[in-house]
C-alpha atoms as a PDB file:
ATOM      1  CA  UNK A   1      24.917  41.815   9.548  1.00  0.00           C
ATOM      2  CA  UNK A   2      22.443  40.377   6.941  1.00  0.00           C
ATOM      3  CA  UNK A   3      22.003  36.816   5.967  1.00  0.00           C
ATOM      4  CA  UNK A   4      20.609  34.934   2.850  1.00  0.00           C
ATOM      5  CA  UNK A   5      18.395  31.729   4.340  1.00  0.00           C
ATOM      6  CA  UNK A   6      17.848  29.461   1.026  1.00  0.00           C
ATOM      7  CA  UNK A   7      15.997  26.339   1.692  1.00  0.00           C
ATOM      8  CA  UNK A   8      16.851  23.402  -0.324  1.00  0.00           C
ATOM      9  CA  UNK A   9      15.422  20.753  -1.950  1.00  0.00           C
ATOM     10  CA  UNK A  10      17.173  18.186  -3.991  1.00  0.00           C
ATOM     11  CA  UNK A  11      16.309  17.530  -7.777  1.00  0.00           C
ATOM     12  CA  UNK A  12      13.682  15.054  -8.230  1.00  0.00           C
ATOM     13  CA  UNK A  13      15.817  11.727  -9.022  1.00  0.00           C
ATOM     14  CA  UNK A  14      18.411  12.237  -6.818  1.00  0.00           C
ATOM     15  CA  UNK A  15      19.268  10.743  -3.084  1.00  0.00           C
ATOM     16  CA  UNK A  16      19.456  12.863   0.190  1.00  0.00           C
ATOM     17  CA  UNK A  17      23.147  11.089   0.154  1.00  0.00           C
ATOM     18  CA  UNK A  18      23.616  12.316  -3.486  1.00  0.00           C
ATOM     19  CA  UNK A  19      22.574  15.699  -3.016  1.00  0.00           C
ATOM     20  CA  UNK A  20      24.473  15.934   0.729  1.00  0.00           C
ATOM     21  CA  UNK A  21      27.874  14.439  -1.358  1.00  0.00           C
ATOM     22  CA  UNK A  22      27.707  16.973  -3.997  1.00  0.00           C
ATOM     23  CA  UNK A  23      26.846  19.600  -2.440  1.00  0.00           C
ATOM     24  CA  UNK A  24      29.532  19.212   0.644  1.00  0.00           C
ATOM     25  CA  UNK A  25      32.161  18.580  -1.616  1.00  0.00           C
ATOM     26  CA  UNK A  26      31.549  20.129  -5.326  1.00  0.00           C
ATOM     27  CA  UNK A  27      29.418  23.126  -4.446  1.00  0.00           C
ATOM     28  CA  UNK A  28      30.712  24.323  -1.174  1.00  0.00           C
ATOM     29  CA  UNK A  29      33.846  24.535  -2.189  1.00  0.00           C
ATOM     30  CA  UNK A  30      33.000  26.886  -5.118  1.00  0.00           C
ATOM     31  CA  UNK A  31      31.042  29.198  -2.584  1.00  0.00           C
ATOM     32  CA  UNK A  32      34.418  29.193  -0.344  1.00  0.00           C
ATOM     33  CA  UNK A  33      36.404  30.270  -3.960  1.00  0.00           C
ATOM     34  CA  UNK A  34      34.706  33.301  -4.134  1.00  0.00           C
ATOM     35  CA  UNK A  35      34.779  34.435  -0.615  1.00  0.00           C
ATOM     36  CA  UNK A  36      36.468  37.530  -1.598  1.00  0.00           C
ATOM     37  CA  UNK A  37      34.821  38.184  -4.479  1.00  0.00           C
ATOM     38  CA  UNK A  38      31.213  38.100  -3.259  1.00  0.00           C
ATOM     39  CA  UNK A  39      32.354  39.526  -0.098  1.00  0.00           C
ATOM     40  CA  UNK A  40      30.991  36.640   1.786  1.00  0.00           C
ATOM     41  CA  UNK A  41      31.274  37.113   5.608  1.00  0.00           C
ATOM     42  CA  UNK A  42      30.273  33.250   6.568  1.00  0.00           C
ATOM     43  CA  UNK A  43      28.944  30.491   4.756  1.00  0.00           C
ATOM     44  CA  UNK A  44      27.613  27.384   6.519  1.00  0.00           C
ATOM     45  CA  UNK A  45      25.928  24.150   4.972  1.00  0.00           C
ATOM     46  CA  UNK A  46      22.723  22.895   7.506  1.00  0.00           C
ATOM     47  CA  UNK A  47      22.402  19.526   6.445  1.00  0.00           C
ATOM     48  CA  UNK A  48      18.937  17.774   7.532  1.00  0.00           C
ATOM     49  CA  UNK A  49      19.345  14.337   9.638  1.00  0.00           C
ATOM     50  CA  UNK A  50      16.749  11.411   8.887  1.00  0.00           C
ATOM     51  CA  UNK A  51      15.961  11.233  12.471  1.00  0.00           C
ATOM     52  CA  UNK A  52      13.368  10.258  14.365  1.00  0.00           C
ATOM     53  CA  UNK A  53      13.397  12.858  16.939  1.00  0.00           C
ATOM     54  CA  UNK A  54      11.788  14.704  13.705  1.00  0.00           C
ATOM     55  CA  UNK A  55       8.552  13.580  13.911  1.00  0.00           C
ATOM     56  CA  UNK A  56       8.861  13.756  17.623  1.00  0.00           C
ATOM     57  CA  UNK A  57       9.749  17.669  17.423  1.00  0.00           C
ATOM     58  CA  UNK A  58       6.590  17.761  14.636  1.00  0.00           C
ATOM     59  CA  UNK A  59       4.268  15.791  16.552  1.00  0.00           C
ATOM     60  CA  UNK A  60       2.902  18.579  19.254  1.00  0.00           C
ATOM     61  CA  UNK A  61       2.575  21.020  16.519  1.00  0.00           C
ATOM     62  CA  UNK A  62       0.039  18.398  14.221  1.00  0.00           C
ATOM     63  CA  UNK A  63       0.417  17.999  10.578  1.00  0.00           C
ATOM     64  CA  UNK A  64       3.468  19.857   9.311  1.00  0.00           C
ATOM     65  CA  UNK A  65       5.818  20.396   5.812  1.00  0.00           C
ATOM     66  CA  UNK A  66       8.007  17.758   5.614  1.00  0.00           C
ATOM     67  CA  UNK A  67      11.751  18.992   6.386  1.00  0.00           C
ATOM     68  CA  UNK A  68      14.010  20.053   3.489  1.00  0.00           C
ATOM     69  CA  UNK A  69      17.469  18.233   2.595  1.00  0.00           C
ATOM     70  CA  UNK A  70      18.991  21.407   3.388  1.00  0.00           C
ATOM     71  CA  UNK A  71      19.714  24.862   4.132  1.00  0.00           C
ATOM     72  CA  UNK A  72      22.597  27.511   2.832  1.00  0.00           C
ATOM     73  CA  UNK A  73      23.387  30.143   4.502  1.00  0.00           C
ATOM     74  CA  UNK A  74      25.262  33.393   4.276  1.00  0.00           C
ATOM     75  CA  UNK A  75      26.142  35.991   5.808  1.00  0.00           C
ATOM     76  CA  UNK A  76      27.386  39.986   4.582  1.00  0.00           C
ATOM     77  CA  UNK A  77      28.180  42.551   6.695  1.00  0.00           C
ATOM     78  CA  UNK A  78      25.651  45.431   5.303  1.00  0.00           C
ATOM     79  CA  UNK A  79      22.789  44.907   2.812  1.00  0.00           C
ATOM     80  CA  UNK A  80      25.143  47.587   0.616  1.00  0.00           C
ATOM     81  CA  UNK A  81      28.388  45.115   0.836  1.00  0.00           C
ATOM     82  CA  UNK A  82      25.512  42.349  -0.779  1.00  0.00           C
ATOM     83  CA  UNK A  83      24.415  44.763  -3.665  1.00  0.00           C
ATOM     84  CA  UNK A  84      27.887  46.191  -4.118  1.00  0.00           C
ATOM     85  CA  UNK A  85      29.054  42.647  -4.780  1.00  0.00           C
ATOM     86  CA  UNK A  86      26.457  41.266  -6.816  1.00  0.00           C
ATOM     87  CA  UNK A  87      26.637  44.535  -9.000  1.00  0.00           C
ATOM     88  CA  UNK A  88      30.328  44.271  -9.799  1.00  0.00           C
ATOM     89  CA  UNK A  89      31.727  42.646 -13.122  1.00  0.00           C
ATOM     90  CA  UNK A  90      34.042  39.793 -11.178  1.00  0.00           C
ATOM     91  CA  UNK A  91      30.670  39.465  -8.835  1.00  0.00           C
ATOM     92  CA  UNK A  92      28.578  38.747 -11.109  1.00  0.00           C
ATOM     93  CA  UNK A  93      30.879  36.356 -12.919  1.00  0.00           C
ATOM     94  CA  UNK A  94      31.056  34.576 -10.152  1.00  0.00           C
ATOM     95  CA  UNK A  95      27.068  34.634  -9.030  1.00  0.00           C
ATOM     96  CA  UNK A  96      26.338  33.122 -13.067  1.00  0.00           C
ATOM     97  CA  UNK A  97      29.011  30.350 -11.908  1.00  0.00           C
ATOM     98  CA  UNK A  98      27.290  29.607  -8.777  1.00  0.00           C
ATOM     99  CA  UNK A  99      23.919  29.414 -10.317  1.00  0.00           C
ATOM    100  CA  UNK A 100      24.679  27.131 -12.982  1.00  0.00           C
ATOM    101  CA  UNK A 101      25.979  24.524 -10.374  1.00  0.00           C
ATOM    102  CA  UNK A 102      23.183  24.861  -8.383  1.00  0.00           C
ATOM    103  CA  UNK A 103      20.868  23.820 -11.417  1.00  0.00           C
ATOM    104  CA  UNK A 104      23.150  20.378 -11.367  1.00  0.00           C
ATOM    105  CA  UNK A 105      21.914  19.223  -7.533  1.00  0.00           C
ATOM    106  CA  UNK A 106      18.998  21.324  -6.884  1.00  0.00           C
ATOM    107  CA  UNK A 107      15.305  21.882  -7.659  1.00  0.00           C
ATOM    108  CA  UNK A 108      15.343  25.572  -7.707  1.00  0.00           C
ATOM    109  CA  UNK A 109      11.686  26.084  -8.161  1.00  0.00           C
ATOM    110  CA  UNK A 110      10.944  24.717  -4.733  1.00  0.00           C
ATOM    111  CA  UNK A 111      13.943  26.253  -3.153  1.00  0.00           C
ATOM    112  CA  UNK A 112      12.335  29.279  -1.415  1.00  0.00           C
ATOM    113  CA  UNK A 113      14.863  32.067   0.026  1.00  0.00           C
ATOM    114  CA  UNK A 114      15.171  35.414   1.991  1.00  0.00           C
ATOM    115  CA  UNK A 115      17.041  38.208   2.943  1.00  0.00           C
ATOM    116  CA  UNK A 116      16.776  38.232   6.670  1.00  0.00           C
ATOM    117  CA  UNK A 117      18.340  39.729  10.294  1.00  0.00           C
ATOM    118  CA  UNK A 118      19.355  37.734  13.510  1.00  0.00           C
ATOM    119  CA  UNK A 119      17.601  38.456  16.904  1.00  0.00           C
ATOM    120  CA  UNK A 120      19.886  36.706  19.727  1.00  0.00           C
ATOM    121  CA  UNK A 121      17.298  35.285  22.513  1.00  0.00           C
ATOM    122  CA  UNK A 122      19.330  32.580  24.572  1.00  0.00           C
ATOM    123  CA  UNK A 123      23.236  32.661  24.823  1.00  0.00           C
ATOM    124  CA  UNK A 124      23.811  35.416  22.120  1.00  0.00           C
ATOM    125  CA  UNK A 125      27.557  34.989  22.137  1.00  0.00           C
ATOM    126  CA  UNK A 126      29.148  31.968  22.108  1.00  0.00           C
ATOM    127  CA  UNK A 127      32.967  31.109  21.908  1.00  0.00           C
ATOM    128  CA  UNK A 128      32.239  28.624  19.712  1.00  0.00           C
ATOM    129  CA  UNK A 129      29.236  26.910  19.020  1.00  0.00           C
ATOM    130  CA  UNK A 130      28.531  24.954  15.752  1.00  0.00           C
ATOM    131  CA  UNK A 131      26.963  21.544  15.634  1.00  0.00           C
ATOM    132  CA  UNK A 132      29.631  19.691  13.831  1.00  0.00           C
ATOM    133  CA  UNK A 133      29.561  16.340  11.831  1.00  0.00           C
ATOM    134  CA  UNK A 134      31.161  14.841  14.799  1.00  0.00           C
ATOM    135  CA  UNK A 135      30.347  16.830  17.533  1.00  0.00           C
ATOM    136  CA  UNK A 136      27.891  16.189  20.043  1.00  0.00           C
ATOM    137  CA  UNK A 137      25.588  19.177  19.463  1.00  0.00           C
ATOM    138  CA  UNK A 138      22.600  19.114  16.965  1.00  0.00           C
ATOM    139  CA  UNK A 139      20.852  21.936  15.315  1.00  0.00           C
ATOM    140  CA  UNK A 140      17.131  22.572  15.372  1.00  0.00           C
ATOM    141  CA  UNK A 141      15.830  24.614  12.414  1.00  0.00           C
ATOM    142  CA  UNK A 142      12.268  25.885  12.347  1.00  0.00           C
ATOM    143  CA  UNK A 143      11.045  27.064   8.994  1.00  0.00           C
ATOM    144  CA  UNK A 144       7.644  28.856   9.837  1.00  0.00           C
ATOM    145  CA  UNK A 145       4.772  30.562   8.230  1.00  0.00           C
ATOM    146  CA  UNK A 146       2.775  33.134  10.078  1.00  0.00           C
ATOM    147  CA  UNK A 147      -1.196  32.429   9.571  1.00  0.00           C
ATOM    148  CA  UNK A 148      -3.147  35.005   7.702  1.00  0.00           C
ATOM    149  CA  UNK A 149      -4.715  36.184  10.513  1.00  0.00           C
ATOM    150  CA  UNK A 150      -1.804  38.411  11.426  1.00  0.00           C
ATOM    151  CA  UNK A 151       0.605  40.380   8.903  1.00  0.00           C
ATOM    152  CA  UNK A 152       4.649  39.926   8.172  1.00  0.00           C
ATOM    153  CA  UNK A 153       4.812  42.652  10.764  1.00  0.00           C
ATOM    154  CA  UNK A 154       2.554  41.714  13.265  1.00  0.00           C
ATOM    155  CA  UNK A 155       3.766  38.030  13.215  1.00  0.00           C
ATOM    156  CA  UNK A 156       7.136  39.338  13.959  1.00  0.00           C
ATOM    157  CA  UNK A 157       6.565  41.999  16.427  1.00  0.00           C
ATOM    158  CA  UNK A 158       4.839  38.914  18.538  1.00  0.00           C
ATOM    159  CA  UNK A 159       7.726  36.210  17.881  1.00  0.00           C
ATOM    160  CA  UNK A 160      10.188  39.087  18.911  1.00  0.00           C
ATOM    161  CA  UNK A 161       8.432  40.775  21.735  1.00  0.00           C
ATOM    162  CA  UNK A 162       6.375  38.379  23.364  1.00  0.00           C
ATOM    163  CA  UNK A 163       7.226  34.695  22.001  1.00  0.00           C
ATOM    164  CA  UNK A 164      11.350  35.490  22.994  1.00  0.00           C
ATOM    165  CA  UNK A 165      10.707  36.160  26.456  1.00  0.00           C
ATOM    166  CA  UNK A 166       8.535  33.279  26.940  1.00  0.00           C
ATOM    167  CA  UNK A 167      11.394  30.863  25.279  1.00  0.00           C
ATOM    168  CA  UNK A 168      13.843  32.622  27.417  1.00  0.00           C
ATOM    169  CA  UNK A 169      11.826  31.818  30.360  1.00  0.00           C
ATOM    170  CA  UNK A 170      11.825  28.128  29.488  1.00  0.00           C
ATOM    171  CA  UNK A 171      15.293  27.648  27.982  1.00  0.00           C
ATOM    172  CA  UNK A 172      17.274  25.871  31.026  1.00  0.00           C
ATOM    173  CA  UNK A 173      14.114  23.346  31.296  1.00  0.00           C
ATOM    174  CA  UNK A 174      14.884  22.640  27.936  1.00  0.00           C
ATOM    175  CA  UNK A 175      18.714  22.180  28.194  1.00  0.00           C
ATOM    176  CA  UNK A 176      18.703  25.079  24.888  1.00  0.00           C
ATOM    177  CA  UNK A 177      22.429  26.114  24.643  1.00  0.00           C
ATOM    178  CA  UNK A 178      21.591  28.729  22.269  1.00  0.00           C
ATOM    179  CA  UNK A 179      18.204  30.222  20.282  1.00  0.00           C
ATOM    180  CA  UNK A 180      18.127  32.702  17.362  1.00  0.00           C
ATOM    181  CA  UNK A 181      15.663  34.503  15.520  1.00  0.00           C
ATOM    182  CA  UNK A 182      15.834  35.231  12.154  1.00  0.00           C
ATOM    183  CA  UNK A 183      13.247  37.541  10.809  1.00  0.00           C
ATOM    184  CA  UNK A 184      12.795  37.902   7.070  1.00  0.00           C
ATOM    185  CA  UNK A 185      12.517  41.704   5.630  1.00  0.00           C
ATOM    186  CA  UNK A 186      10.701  42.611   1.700  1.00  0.00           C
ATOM    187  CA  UNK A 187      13.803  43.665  -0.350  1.00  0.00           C
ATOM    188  CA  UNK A 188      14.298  44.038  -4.103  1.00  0.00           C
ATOM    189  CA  UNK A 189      17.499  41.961  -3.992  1.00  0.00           C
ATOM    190  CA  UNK A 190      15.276  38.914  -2.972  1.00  0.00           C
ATOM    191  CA  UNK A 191      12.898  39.317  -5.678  1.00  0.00           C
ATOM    192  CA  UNK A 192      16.114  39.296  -7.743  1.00  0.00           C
ATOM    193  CA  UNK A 193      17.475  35.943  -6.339  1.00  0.00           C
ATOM    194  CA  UNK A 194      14.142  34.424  -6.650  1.00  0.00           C
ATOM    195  CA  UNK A 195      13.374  35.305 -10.817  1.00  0.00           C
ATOM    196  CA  UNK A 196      16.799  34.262 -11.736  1.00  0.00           C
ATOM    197  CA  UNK A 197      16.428  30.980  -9.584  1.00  0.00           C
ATOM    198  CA  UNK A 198      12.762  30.632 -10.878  1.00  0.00           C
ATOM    199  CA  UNK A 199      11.311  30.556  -7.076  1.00  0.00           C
ATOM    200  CA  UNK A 200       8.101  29.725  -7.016  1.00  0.00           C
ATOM    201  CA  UNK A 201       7.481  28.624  -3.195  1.00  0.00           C
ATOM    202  CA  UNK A 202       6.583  32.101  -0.878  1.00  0.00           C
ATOM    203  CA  UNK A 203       9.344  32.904   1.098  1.00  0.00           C
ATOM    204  CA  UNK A 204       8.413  32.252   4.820  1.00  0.00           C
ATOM    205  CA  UNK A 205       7.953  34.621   8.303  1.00  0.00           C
ATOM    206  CA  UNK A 206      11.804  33.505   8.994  1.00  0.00           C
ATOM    207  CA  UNK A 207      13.361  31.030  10.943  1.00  0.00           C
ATOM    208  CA  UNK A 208      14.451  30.186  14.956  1.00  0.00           C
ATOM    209  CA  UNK A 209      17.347  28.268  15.604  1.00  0.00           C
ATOM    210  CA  UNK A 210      18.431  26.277  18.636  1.00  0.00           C
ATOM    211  CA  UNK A 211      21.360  24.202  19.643  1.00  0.00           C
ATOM    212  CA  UNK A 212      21.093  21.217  21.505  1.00  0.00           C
ATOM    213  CA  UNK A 213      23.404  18.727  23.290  1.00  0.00           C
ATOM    214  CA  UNK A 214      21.924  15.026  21.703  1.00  0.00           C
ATOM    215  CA  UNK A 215      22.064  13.480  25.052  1.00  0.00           C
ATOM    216  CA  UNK A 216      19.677  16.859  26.390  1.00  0.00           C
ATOM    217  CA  UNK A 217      16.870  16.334  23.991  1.00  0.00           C
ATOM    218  CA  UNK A 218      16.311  12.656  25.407  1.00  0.00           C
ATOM    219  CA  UNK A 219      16.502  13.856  28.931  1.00  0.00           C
ATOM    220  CA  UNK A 220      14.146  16.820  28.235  1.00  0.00           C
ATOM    221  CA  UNK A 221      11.558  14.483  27.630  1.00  0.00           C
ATOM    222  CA  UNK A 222      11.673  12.038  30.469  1.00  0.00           C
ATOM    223  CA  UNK A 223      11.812  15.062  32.960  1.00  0.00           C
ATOM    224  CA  UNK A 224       8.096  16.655  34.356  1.00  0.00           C
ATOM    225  CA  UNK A 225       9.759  20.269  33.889  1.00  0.00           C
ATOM    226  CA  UNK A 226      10.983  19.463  30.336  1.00  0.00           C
ATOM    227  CA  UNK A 227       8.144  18.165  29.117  1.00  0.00           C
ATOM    228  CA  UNK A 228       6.072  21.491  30.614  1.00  0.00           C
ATOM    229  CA  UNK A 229       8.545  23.475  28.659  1.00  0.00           C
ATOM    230  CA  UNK A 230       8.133  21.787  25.751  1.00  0.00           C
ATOM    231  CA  UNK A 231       4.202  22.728  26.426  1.00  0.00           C
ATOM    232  CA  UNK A 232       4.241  26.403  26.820  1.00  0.00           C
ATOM    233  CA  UNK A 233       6.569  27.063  23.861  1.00  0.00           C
ATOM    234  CA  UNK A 234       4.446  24.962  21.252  1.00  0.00           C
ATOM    235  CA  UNK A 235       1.126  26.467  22.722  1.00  0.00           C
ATOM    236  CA  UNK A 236       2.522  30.546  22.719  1.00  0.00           C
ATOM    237  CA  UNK A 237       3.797  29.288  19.004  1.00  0.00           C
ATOM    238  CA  UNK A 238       0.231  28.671  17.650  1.00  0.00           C
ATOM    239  CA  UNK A 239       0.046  32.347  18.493  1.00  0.00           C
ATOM    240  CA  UNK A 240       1.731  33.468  15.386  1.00  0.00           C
ATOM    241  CA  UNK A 241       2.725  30.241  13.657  1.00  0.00           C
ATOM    242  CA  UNK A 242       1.030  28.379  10.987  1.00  0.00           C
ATOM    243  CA  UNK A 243       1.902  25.115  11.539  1.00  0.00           C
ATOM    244  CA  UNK A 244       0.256  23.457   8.874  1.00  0.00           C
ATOM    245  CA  UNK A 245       2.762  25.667   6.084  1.00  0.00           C
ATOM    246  CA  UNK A 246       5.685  25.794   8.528  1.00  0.00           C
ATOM    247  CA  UNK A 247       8.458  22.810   9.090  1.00  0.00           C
ATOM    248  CA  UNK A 248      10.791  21.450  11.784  1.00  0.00           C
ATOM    249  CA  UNK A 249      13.852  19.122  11.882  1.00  0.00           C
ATOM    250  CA  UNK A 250      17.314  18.479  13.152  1.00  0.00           C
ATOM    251  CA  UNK A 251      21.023  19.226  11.576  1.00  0.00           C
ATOM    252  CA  UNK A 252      23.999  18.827  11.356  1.00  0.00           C
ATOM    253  CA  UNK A 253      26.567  22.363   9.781  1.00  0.00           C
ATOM    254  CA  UNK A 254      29.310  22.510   7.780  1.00  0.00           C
ATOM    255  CA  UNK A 255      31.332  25.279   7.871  1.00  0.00           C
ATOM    256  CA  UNK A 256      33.317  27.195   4.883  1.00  0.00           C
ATOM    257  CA  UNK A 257      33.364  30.060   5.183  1.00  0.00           C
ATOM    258  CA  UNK A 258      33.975  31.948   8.638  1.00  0.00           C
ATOM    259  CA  UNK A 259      35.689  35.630   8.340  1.00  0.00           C
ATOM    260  CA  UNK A 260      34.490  36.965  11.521  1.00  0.00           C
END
């Protein structure tokens, strides 16, 4: 499968409630209208929490970007099934539609996206597994920049090869109930999405992903083996990770789109 990460940031004016509302109930379900049409495999909503566990989750790792409002994203079965859909004449109907409600709720400019693959690390295939409005789970989404030290490919061959295992070493001290990689790759449909969206922030290295029980991530931290965890991820992350142009928070998805 391939996914579409787009990062979100709300229009300057506008609430993180405004920009949640709309979006959860104007724009979503336009996405879910043209499931068919677009060929859209899944489409979740990652809305960001004002929590404090935030700056707790930032604080190890120094100064960091603040968190967005939000995250969409998709998922197609092939990189062809994307193109083929974007190409055709009820597709690309449907992608002007999209765009032109997006303009309503979000600053587009500072929206950076990418075409990227999943890399399974830590419970690759759960039943079920979504961290629901009301649901206990939470979702941890790590937006990061590799320094320029190393290269896209070099950043990537370290988070997959070397960074994974360590995380997968650590993941019961951390009570992690599931961890994903998602690796951005250089494609011309990108640079497409980004010049009719008027992207000017760099896409970034990728993304990990973890889910959480709430009641975990307090004990995590009052236990001597959670808290050593905690240290040998953030130090093997300074590895490859630019903290500085990378950023961390919790969420909450939405989901409205799910053909698998």
């Amino acid at each position: 499968m391939i996914r579409l990460t787009f990062l979100l940031r709300r229009k300057p004016g506008a609430s993180t409630a405004e920009f949640q509302d709309y979006w959860r109930s104007i724009h979503g379900p336009l996405v879910a209208r043209y499931a068919t049409t677009l060929n859209i495999l899944r489409y979740i909503q990652v809305h960001t929490l004002d929590d404090p566990v935030n700056q707790q989750l930032a604080g190890p790792r120094g100064k960091m970007e603040p968190p967005y409002d939000g995250v969409a994203e998709l998922w197609w079965t092939s990189r062809e099934t994307l193109a083929s859909s974007f190409r055709s004449a009820a597709g690309h109907a449907a992608v002007r539609e999209l765009l032109e409600d997006e303009t309503k709720f979000i600053d587009l400019p500072n929206s950076p996206l990418w075409l990227a693959y999943e890399y399974p690390q830590v419970n690759p295939l759960p039943e079920e597994l979504v961290a629901r409005e009301h649901s206990s789970l939470v979702k941890l989404f790590f937006c990061l920049r590799h320094p320029p030290s190393l290269s896209l490919e070099q950043a990537q061959l370290y988070w997959r090869t070397s960074h994974g295992p360590t995380i997968r070493g650590v993941a019961g001290a951390m009570r992690m109930r599931r961890y994903l990689q998602v690796h951005r790759f250089e494609d011309d449909l990108e640079q497409g999405l980004r010049s009719s969206r008027g992207t000017r922030i760099a896409p970034y290295t990728g993304h990990a992903e973890a889910w959480f029980e709430r009641a975990d991530l307090a004990i995590m931290g009052s236990t001597t083996e959670g808290r050593r965890a905690m240290q040998i991820a953030v130090e093997d992350e300074a590895n490859f990770i630019d903290f500085a142009n990378s950023a961390i928070w919790l969420a909450k998805e939405r989901v409205f789109i799910d053909q698998h």
